[in-house]
N, C-alpha and C. Protein backbone atom coordinates (compact mmCIF):
# COMPACT_ATOMS: atom_id res chain seq x y z
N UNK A 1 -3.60 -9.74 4.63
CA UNK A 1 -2.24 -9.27 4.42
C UNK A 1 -2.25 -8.18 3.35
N UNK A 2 -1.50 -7.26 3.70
CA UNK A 2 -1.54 -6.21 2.54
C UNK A 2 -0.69 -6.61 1.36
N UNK A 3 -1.05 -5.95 0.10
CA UNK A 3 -0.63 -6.51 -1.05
C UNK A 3 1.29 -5.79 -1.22
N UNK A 4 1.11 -7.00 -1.90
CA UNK A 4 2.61 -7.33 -2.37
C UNK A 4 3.30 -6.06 -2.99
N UNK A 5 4.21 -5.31 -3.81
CA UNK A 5 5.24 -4.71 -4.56
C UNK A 5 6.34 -5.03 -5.13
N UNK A 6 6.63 -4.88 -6.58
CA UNK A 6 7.57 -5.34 -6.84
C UNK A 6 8.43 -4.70 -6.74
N UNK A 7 8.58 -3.25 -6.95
CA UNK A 7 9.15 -2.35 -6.71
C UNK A 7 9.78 -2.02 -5.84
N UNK A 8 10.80 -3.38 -4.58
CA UNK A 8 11.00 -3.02 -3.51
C UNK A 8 12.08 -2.51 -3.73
N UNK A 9 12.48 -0.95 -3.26
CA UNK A 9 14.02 -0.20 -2.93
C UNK A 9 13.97 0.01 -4.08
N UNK A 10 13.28 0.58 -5.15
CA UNK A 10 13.72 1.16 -6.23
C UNK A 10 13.70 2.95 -5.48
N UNK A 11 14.86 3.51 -6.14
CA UNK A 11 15.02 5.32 -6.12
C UNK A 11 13.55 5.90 -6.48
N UNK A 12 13.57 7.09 -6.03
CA UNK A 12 12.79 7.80 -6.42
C UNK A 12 12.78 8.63 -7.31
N UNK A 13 11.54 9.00 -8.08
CA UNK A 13 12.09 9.74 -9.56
C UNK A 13 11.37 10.93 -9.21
N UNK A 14 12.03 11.92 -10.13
CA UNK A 14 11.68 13.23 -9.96
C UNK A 14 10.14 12.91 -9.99
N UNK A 15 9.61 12.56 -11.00
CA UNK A 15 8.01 12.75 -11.75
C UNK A 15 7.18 12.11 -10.49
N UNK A 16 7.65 10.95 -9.53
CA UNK A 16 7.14 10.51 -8.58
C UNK A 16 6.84 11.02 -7.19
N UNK A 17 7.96 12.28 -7.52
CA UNK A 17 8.25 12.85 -6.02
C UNK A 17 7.28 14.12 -6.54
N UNK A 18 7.11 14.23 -7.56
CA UNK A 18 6.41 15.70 -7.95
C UNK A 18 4.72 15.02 -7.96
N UNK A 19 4.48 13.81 -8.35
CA UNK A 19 3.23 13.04 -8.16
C UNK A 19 2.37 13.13 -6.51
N UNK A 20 3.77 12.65 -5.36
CA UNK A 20 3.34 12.71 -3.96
C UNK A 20 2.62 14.18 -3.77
N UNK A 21 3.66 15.04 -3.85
CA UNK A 21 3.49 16.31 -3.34
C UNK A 21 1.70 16.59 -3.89
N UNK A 22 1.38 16.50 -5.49
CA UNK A 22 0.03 16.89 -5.96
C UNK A 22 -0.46 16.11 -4.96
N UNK A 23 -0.44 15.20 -4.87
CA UNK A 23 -1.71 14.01 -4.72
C UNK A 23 -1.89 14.33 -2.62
N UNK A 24 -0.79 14.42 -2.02
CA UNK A 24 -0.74 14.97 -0.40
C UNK A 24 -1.65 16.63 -0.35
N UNK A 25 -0.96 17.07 -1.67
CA UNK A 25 -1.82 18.53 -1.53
C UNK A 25 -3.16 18.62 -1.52
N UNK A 26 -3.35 17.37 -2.26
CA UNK A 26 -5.45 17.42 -2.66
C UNK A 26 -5.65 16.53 -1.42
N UNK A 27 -5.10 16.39 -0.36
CA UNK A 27 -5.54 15.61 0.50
C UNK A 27 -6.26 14.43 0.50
N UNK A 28 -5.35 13.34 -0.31
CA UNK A 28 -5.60 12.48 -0.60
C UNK A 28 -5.28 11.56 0.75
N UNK A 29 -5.42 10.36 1.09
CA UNK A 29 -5.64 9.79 1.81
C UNK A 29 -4.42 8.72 1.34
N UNK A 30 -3.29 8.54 2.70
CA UNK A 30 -2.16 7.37 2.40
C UNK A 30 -2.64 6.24 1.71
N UNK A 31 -3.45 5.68 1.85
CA UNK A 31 -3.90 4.26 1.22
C UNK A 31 -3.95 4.64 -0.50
N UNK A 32 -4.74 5.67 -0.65
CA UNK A 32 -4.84 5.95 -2.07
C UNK A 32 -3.46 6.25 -2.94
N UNK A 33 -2.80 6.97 -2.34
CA UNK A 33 -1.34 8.01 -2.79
C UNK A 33 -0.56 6.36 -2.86
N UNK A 34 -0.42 5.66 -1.94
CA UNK A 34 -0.16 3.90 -2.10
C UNK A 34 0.01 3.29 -3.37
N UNK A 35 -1.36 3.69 -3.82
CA UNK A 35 -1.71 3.03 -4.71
C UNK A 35 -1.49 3.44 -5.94
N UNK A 36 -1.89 4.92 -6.25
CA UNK A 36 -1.33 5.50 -6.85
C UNK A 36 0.07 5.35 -7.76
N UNK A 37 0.80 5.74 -6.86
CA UNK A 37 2.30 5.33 -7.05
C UNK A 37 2.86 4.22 -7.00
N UNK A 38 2.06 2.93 -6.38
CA UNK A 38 2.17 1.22 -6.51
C UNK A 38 3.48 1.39 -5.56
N UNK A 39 3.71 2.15 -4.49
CA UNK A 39 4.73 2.19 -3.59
C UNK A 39 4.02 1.34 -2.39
N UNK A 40 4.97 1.16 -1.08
CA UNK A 40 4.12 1.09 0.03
C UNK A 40 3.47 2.08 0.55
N UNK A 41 2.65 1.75 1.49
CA UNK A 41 2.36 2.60 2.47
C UNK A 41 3.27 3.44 3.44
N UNK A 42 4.48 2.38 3.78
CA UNK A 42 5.49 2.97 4.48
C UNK A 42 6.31 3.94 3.45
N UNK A 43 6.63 3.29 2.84
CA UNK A 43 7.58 3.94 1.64
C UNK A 43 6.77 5.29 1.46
N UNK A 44 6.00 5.82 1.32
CA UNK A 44 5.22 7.12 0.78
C UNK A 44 5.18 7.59 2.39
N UNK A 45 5.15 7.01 3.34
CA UNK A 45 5.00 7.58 4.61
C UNK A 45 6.65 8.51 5.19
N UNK A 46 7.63 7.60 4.79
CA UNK A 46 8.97 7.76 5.02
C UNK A 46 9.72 9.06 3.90
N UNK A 47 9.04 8.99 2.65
CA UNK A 47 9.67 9.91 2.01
C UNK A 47 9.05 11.34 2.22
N UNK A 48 7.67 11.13 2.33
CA UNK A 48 6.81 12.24 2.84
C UNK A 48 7.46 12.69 4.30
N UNK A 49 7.61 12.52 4.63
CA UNK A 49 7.99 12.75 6.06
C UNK A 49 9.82 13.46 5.75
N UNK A 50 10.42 12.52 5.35
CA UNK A 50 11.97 12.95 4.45
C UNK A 50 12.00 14.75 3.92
N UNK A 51 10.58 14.58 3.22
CA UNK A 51 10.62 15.84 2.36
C UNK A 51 9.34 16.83 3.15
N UNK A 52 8.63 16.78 3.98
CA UNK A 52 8.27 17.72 4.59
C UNK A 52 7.14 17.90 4.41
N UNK A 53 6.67 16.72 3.48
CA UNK A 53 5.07 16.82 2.87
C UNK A 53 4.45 16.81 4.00
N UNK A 54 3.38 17.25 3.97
CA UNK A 54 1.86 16.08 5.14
C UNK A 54 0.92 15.63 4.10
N UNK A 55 0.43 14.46 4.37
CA UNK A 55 -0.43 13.69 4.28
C UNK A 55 -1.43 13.19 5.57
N UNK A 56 -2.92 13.50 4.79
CA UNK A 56 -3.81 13.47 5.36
C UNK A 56 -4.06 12.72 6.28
N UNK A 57 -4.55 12.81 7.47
CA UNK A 57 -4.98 11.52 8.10
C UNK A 57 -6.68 11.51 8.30
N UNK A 58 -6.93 10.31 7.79
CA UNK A 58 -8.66 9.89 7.63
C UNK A 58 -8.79 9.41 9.42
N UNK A 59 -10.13 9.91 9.64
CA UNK A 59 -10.97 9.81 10.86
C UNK A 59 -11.80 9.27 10.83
């Protein structure tokens, strides 16, 4: 089972949304950017997507 968050439905903060964007730019890998930010996977998938980012996909 994937790990837990406490952080469920908290807003997004500027410094977090400016965190995604670096961390999608260096082509970081969803699982990592995850973790990173202690968000979900979905959650970083949904806002990325919201805001126009891409994030990498591993092969």
């Amino acid at each position: 089972m994937g790990e837990r968050f406490e952080r469920h439905r908290q807003p997004w903060t500027s410094d977090e949304l400016q965190k995604l964007r670096t961390l999608a730019g260096k082509g970081m890998a969803l699982k990592a950017i995850a973790k990173a930010l202690t968000r979900s996977e979905e959650s970083i998938r949904d806002r990325a997507k919201a805001d126009g980012i891409g994030i990498a996909k591993l092969r």
